[in-house]
C-alpha atoms as a PDB file:
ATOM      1  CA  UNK A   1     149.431  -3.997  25.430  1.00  0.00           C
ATOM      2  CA  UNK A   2     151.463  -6.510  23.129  1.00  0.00           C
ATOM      3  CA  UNK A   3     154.205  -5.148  21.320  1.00  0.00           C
ATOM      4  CA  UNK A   4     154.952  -6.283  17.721  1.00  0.00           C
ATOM      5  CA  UNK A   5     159.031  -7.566  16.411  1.00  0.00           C
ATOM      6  CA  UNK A   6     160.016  -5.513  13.881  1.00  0.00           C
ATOM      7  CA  UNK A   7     162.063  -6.370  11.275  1.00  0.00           C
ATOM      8  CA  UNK A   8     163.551  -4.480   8.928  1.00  0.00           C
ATOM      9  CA  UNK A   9     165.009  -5.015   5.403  1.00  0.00           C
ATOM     10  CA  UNK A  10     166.843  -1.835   3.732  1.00  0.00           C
ATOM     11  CA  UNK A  11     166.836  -1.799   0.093  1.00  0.00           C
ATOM     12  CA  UNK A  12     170.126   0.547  -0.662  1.00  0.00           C
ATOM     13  CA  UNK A  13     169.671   1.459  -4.390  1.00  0.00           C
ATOM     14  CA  UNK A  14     166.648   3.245  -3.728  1.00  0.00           C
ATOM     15  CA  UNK A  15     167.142   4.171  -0.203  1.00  0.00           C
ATOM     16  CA  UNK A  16     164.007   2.322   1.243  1.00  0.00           C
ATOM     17  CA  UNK A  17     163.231  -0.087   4.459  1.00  0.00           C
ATOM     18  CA  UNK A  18     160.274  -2.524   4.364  1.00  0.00           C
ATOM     19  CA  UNK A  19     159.033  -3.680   7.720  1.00  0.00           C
ATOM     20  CA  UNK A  20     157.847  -7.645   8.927  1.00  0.00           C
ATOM     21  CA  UNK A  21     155.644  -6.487  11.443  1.00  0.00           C
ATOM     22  CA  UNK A  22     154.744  -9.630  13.327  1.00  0.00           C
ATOM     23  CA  UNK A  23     152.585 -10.658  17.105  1.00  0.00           C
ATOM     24  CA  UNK A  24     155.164 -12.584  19.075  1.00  0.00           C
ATOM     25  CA  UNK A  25     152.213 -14.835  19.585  1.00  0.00           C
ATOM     26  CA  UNK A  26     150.029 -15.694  16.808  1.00  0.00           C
ATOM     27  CA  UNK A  27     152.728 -15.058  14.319  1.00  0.00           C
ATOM     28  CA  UNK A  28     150.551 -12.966  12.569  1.00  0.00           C
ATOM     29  CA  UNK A  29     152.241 -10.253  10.265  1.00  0.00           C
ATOM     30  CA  UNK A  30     152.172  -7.416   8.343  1.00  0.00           C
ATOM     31  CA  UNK A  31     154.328  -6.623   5.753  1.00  0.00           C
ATOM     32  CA  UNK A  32     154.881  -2.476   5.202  1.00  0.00           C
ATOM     33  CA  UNK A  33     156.553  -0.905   1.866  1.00  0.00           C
ATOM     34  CA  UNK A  34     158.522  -3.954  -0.103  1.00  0.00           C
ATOM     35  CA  UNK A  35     160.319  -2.832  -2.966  1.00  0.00           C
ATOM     36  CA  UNK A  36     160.888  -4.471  -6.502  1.00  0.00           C
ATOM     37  CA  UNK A  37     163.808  -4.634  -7.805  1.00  0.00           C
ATOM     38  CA  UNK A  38     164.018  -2.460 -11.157  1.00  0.00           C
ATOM     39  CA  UNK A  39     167.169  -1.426 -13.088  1.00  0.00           C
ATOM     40  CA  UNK A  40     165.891   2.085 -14.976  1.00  0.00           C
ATOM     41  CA  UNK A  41     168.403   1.420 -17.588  1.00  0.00           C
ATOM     42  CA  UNK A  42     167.670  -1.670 -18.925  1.00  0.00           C
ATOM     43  CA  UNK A  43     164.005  -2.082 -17.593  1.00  0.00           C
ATOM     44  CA  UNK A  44     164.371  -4.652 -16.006  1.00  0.00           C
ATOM     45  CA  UNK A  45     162.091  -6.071 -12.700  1.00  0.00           C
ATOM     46  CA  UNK A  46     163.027  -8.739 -10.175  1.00  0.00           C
ATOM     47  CA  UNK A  47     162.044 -10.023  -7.315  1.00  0.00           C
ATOM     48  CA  UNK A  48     165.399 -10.675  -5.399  1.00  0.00           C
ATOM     49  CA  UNK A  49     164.535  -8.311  -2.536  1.00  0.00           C
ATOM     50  CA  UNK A  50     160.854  -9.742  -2.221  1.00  0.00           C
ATOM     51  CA  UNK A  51     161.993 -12.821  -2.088  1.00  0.00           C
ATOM     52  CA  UNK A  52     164.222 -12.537   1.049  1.00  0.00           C
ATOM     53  CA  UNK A  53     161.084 -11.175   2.793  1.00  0.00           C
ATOM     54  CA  UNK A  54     158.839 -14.173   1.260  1.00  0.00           C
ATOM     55  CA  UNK A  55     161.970 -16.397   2.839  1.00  0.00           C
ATOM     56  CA  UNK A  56     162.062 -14.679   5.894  1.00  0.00           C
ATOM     57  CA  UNK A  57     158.200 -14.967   6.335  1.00  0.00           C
ATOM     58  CA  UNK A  58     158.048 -18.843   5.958  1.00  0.00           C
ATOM     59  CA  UNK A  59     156.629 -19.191   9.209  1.00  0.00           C
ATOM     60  CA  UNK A  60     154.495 -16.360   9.933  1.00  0.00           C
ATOM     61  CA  UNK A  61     150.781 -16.477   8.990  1.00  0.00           C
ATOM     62  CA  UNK A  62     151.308 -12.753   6.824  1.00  0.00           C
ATOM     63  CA  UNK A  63     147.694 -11.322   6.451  1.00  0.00           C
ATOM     64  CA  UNK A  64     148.731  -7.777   4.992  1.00  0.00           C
ATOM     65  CA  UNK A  65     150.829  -5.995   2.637  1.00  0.00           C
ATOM     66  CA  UNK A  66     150.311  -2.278   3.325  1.00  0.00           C
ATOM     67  CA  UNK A  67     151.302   0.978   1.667  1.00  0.00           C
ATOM     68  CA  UNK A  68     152.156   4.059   3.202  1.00  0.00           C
ATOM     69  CA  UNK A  69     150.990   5.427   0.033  1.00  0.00           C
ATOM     70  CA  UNK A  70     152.000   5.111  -3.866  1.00  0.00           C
ATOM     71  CA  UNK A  71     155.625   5.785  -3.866  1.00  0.00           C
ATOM     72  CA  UNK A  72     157.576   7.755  -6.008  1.00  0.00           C
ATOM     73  CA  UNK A  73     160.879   6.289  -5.035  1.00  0.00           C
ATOM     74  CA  UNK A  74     160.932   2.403  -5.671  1.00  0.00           C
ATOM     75  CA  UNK A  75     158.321   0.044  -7.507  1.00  0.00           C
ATOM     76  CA  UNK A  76     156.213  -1.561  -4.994  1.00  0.00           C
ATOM     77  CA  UNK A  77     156.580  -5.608  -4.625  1.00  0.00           C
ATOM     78  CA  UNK A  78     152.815  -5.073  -3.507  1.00  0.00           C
ATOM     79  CA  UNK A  79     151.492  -7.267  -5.752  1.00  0.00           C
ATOM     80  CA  UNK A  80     153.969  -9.959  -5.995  1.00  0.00           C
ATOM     81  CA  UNK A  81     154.437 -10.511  -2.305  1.00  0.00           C
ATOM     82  CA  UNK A  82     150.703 -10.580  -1.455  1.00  0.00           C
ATOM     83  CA  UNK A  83     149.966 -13.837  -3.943  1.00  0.00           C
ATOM     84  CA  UNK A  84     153.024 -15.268  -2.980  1.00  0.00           C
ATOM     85  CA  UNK A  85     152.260 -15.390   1.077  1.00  0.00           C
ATOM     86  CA  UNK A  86     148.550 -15.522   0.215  1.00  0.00           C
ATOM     87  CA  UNK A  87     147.792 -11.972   1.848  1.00  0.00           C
ATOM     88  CA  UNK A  88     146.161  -9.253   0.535  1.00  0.00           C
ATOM     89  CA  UNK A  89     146.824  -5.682   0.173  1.00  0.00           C
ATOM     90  CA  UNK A  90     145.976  -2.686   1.147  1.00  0.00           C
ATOM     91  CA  UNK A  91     146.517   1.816   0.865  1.00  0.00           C
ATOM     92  CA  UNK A  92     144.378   4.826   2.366  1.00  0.00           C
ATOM     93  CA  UNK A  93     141.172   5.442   0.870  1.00  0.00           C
ATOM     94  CA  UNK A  94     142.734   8.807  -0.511  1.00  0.00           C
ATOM     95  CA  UNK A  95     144.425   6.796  -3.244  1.00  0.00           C
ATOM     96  CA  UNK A  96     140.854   7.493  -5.121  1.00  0.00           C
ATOM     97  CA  UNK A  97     142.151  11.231  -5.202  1.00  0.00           C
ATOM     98  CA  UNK A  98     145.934  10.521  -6.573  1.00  0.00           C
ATOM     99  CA  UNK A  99     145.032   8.077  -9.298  1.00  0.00           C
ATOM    100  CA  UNK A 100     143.231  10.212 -11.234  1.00  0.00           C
ATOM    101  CA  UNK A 101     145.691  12.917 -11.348  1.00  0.00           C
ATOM    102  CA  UNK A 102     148.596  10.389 -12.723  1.00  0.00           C
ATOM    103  CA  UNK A 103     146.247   8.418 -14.654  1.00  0.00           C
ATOM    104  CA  UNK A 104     145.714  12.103 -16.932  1.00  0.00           C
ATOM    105  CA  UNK A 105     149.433  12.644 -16.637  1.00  0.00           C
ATOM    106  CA  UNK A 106     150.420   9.309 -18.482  1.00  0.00           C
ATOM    107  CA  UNK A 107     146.766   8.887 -20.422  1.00  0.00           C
ATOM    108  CA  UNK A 108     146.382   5.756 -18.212  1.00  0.00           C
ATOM    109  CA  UNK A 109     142.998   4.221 -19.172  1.00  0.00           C
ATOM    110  CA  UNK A 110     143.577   0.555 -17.416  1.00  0.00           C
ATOM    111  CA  UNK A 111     143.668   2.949 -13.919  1.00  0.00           C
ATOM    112  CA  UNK A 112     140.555   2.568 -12.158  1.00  0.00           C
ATOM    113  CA  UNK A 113     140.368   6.061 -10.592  1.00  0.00           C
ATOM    114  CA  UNK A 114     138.720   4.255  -7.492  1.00  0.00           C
ATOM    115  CA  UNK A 115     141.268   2.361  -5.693  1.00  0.00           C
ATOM    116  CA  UNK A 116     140.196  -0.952  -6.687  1.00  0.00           C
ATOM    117  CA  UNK A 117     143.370  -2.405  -8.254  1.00  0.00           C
ATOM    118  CA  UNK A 118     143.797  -3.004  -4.008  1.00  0.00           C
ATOM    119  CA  UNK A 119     142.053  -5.170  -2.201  1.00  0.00           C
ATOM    120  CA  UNK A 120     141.583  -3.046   0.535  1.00  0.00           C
ATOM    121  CA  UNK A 121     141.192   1.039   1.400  1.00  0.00           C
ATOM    122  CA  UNK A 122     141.734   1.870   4.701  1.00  0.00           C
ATOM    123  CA  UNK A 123     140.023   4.838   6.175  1.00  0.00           C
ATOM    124  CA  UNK A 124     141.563   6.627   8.791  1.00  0.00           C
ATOM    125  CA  UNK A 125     141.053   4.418  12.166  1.00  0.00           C
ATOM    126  CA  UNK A 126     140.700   1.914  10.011  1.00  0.00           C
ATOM    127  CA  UNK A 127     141.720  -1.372  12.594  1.00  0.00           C
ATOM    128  CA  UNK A 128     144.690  -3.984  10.968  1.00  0.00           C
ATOM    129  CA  UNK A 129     145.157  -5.441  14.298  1.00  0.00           C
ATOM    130  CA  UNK A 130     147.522  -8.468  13.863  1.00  0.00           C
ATOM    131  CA  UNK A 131     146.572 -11.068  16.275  1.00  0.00           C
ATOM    132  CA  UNK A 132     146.865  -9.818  19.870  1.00  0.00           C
ATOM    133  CA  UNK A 133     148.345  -6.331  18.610  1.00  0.00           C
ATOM    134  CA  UNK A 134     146.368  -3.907  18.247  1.00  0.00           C
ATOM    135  CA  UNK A 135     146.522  -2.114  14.880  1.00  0.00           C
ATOM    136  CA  UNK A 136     145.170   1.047  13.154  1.00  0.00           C
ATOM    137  CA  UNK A 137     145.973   3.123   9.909  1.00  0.00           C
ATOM    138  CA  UNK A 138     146.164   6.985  10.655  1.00  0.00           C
ATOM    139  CA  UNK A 139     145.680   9.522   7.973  1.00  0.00           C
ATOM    140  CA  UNK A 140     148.966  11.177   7.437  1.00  0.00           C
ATOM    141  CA  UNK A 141     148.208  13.343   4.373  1.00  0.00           C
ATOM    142  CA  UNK A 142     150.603  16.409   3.519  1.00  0.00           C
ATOM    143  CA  UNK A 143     153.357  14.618   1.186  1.00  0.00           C
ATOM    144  CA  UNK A 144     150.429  13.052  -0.311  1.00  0.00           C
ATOM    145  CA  UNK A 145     147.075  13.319  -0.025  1.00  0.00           C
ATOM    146  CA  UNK A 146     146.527   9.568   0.426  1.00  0.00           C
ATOM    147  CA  UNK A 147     149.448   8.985   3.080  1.00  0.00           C
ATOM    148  CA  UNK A 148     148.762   6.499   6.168  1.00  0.00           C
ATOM    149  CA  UNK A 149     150.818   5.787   9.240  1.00  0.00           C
ATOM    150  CA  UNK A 150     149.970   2.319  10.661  1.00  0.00           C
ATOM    151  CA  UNK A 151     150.676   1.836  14.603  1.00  0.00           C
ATOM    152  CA  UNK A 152     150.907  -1.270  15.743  1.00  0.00           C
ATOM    153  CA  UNK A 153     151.393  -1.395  20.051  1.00  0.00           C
ATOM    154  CA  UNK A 154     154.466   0.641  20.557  1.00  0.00           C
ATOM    155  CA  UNK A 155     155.439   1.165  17.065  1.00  0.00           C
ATOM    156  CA  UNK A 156     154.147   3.497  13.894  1.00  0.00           C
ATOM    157  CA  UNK A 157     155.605   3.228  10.743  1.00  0.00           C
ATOM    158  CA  UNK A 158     155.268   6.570   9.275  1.00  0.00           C
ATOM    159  CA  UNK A 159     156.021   6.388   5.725  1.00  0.00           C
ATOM    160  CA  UNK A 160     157.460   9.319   4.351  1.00  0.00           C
ATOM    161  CA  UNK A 161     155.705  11.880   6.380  1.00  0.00           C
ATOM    162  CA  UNK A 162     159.386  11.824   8.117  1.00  0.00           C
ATOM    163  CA  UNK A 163     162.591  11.364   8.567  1.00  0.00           C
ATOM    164  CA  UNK A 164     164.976  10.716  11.152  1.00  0.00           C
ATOM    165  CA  UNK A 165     165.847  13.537  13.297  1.00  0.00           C
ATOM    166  CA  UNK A 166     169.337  14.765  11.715  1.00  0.00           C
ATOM    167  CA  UNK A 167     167.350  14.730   8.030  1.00  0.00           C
ATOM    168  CA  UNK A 168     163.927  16.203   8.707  1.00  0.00           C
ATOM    169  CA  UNK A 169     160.443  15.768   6.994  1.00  0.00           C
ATOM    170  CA  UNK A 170     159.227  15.111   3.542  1.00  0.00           C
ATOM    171  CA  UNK A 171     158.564  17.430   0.707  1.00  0.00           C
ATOM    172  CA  UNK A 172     155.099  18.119  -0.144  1.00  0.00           C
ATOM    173  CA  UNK A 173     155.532  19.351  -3.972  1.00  0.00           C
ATOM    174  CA  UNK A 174     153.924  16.712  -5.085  1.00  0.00           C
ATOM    175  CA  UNK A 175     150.457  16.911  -6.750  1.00  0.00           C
ATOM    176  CA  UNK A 176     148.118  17.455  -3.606  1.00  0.00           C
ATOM    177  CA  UNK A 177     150.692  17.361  -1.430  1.00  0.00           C
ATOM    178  CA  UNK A 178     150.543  20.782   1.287  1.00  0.00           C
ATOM    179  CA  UNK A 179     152.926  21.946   3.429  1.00  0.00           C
ATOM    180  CA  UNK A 180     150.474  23.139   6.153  1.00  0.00           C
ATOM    181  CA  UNK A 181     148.660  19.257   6.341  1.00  0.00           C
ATOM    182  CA  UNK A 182     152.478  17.673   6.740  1.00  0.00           C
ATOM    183  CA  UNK A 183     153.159  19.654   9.808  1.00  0.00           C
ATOM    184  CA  UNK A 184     149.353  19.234  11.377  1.00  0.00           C
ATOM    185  CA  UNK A 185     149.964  15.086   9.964  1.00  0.00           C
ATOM    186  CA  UNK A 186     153.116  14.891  12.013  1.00  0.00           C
ATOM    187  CA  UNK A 187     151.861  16.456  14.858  1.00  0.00           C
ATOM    188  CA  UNK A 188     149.354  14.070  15.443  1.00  0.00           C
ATOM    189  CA  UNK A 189     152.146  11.599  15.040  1.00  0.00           C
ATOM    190  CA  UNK A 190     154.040  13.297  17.989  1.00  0.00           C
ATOM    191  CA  UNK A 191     151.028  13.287  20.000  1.00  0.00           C
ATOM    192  CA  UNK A 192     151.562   9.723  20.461  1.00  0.00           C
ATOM    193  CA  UNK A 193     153.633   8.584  23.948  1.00  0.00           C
ATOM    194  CA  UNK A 194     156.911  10.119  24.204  1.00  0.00           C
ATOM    195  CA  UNK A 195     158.553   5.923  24.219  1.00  0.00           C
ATOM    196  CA  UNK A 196     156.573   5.201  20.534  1.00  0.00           C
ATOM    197  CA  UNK A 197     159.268   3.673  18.251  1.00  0.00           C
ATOM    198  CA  UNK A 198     159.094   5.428  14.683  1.00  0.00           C
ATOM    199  CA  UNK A 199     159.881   3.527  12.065  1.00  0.00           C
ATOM    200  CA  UNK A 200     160.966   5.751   8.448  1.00  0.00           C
ATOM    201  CA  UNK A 201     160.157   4.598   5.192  1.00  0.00           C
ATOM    202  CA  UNK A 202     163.846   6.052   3.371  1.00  0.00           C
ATOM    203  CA  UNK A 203     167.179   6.918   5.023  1.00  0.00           C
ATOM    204  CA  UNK A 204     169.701   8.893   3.119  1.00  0.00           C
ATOM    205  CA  UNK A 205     172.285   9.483   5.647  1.00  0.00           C
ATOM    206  CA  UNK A 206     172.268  13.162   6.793  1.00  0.00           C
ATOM    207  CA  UNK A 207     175.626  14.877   6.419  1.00  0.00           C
ATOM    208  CA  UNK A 208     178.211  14.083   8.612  1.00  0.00           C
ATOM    209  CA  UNK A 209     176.380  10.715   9.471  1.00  0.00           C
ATOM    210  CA  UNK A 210     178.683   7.716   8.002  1.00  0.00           C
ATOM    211  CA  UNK A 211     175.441   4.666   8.416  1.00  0.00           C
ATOM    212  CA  UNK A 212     172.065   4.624   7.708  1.00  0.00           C
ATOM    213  CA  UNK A 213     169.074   4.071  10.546  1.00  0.00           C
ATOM    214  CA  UNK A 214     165.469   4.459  10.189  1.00  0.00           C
ATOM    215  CA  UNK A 215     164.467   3.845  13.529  1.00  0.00           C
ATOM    216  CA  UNK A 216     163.931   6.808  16.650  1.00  0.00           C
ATOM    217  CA  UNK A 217     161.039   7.875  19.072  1.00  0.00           C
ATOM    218  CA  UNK A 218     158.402  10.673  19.619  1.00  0.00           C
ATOM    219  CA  UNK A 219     160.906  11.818  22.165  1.00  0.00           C
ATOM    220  CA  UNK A 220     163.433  12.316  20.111  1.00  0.00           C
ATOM    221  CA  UNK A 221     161.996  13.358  16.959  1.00  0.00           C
ATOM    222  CA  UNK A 222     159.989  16.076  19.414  1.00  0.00           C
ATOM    223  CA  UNK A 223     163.413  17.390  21.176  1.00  0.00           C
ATOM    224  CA  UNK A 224     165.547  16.957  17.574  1.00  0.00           C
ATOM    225  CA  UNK A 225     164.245  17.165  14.676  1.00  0.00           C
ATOM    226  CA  UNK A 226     165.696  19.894  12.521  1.00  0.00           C
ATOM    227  CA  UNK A 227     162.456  20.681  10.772  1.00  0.00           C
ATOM    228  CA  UNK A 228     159.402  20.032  12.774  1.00  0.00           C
ATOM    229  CA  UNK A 229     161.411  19.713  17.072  1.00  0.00           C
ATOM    230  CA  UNK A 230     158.754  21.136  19.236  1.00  0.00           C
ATOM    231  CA  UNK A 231     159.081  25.199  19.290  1.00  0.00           C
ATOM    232  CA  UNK A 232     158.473  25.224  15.493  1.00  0.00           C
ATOM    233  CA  UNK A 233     155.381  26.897  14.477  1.00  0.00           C
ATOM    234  CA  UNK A 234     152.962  25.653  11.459  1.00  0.00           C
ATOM    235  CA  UNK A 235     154.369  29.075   9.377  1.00  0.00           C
ATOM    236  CA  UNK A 236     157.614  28.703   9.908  1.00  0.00           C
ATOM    237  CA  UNK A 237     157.609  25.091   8.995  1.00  0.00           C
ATOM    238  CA  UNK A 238     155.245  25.747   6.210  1.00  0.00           C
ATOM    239  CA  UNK A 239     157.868  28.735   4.950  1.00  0.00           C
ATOM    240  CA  UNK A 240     161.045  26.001   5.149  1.00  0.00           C
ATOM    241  CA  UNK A 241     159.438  23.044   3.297  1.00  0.00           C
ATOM    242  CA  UNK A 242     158.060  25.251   0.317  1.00  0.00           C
ATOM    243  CA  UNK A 243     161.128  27.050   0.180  1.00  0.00           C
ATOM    244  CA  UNK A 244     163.550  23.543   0.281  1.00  0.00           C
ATOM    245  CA  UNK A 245     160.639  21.807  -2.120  1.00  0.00           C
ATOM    246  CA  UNK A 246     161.469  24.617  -4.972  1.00  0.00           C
ATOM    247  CA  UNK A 247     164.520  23.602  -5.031  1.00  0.00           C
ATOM    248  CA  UNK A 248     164.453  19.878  -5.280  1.00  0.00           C
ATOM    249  CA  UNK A 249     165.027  17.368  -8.438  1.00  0.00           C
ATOM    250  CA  UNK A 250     162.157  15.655  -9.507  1.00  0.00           C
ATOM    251  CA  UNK A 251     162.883  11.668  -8.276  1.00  0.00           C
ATOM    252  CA  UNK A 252     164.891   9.762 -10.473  1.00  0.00           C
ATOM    253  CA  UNK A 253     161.963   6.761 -10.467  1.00  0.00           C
ATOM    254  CA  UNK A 254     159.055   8.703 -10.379  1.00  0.00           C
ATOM    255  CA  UNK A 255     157.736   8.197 -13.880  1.00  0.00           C
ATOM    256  CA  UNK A 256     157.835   4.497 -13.510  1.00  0.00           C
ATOM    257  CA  UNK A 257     157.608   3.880 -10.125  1.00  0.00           C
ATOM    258  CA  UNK A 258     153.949   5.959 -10.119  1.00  0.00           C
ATOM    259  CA  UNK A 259     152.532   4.342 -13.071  1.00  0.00           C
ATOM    260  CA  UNK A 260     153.400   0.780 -11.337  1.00  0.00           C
ATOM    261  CA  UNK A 261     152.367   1.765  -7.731  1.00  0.00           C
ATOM    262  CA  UNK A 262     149.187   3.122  -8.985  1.00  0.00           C
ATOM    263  CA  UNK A 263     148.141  -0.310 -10.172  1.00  0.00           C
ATOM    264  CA  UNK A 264     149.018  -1.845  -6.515  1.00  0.00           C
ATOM    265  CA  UNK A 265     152.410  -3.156  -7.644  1.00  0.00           C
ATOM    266  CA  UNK A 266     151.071  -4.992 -11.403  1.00  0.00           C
ATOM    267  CA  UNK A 267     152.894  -4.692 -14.298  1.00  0.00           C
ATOM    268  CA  UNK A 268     151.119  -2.682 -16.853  1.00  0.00           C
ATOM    269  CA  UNK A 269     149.007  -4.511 -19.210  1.00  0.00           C
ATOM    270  CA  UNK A 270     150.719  -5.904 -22.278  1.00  0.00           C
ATOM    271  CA  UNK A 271     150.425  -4.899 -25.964  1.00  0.00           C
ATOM    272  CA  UNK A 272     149.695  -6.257 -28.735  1.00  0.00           C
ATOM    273  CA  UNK A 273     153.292  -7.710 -29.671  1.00  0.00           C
ATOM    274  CA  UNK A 274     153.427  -9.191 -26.150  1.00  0.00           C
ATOM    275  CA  UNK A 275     155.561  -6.310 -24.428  1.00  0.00           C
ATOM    276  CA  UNK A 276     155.020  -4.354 -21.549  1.00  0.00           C
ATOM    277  CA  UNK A 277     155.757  -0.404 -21.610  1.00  0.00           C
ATOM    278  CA  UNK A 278     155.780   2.029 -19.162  1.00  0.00           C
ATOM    279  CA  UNK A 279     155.411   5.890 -20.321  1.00  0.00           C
ATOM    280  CA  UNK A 280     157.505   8.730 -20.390  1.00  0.00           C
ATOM    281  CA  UNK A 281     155.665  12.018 -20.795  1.00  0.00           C
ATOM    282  CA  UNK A 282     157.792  14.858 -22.181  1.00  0.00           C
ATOM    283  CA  UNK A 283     157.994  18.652 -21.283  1.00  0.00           C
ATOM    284  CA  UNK A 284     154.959  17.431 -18.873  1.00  0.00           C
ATOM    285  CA  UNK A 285     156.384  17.943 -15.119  1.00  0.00           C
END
């Protein structure tokens, strides 16, 4: 089996770590998760942190940019970072079931409701083998319904399905988002060999922890981690998460970054006096 270098690149204001997944041999890549850079008070995009992976990706032949799922965290650089290394992208085929939901919230009617603003759906199994490594997207659902982990050799990147061992799992309160699927989701994620590298979407530095990492094993996420270490039954985990989730904020970019990420990463069309606007529904959440 060929192995793929990993590279990551951690985007500190909003907590997130994109991934160059590339075949020593080829140079085929992937790139998982890149983030736009947006500043909620003034509006403002840009495409400084892109750029360093467009820079950094000079010489690899990138056929990919794949999303864990539409993030409620950080705007995706989806878009952007696909035409600029001429790749294309790509999300689970349950991104047909989350549009729709959003695209009501914020009376969206530019959303397609079908996926299509991607190039590609993957199914689960769905093969994005890179050159001589072997690839697949696995359906991860339980945060959302339309999560995917993508393994790739030795290495899955799991989204935000978890975290690292000292900080635990997602939350599932999300619309279509269940408890009881997270914990089957991540099982099947631990049922990979005990040497898998895990790669995390977000770190946030658990207490007592002074640097961030985003990288650990089936091994130790099975023997550590605080919500889901092996001994931990589907109730009990079910009972924790629902319990934590009710008493969570609501994500400080999740009205913008869902109406963005729903369109694969494209700004919303503009109106009529040439601006571009992104909603804010009130008393709605």
């Amino acid at each position: 089996m060929v192995n793929p270098i990993v590279t990551p690149f951690f985007d500190e204001p909003t907590f997130t770590v994109s991934y160059v997944v590339a075949d020593p041999v080829t140079q085929q890549a992937v790139v998982i998760d890149p983030v736009l850079d947006f500043d909620l008070a003034s509006g403002r995009t840009s495409s400084h942190s892109a750029d360093s992976i467009a820079d950094f990706c000079r010489e690899l032949d990138v056929r990919w940019v794949l999303e864990t799922h539409v993030h409620t965290d950080h705007l995706s650089a989806g878009h952007y970072l696909a035409n600029r290394l001429g790749a294309k992208t790509a999300i689970g085929d349950r991104v047909a079931d989350v549009q729709p939901v959003f695209a009501e919230l914020f009376n969206l009617d530019d959303i397609s409701g079908d996926g299509s603003e991607f190039d590609a759906l993957l199914s689960d199994g769905a093969d994005v083998s890179i050159g001589d490594v072997d690839g697949r997207a696995v359906l991860s659902a339980g945060h959302t319904p339309a999560c995917m982990t993508y393994v790739f050799g030795d290495a899955a990147f799991v989204g935000d399905t978890l975290f690292m061992p000292d900080f635990g799992t997602a939350r599932t309160d999300f619309p279509g988002g269940d408890a009881g699927t997270l914990f089957d989701s991540i099982r099947r994620t631990l049922s990979l060999p005990a040497e898998t590298r895990l790669f995390m979407c977000h770190d946030y530095k658990a207490p007592g922890r002074e640097h961030f990492a985003w990288e650990s094993t089936v091994a130790r996420q099975r023997s550590d981690n605080i919500h889901i270490h092996d001994g931990v039954d589907r109730d009990a985990f079910v009972a924790m998460r629902d319990g934590r989730d009710a008493e969570l904020d609501v994500p400080k970019l999740l009205l913008p970054a869902v109406q963005f990420n729903l369109r694969a990463g494209r700004l919303p069309p503009a109106e009529d006096n040439g601006v571009r606007y992104l909603k804010i529904p009130l008393d709605s959440l």
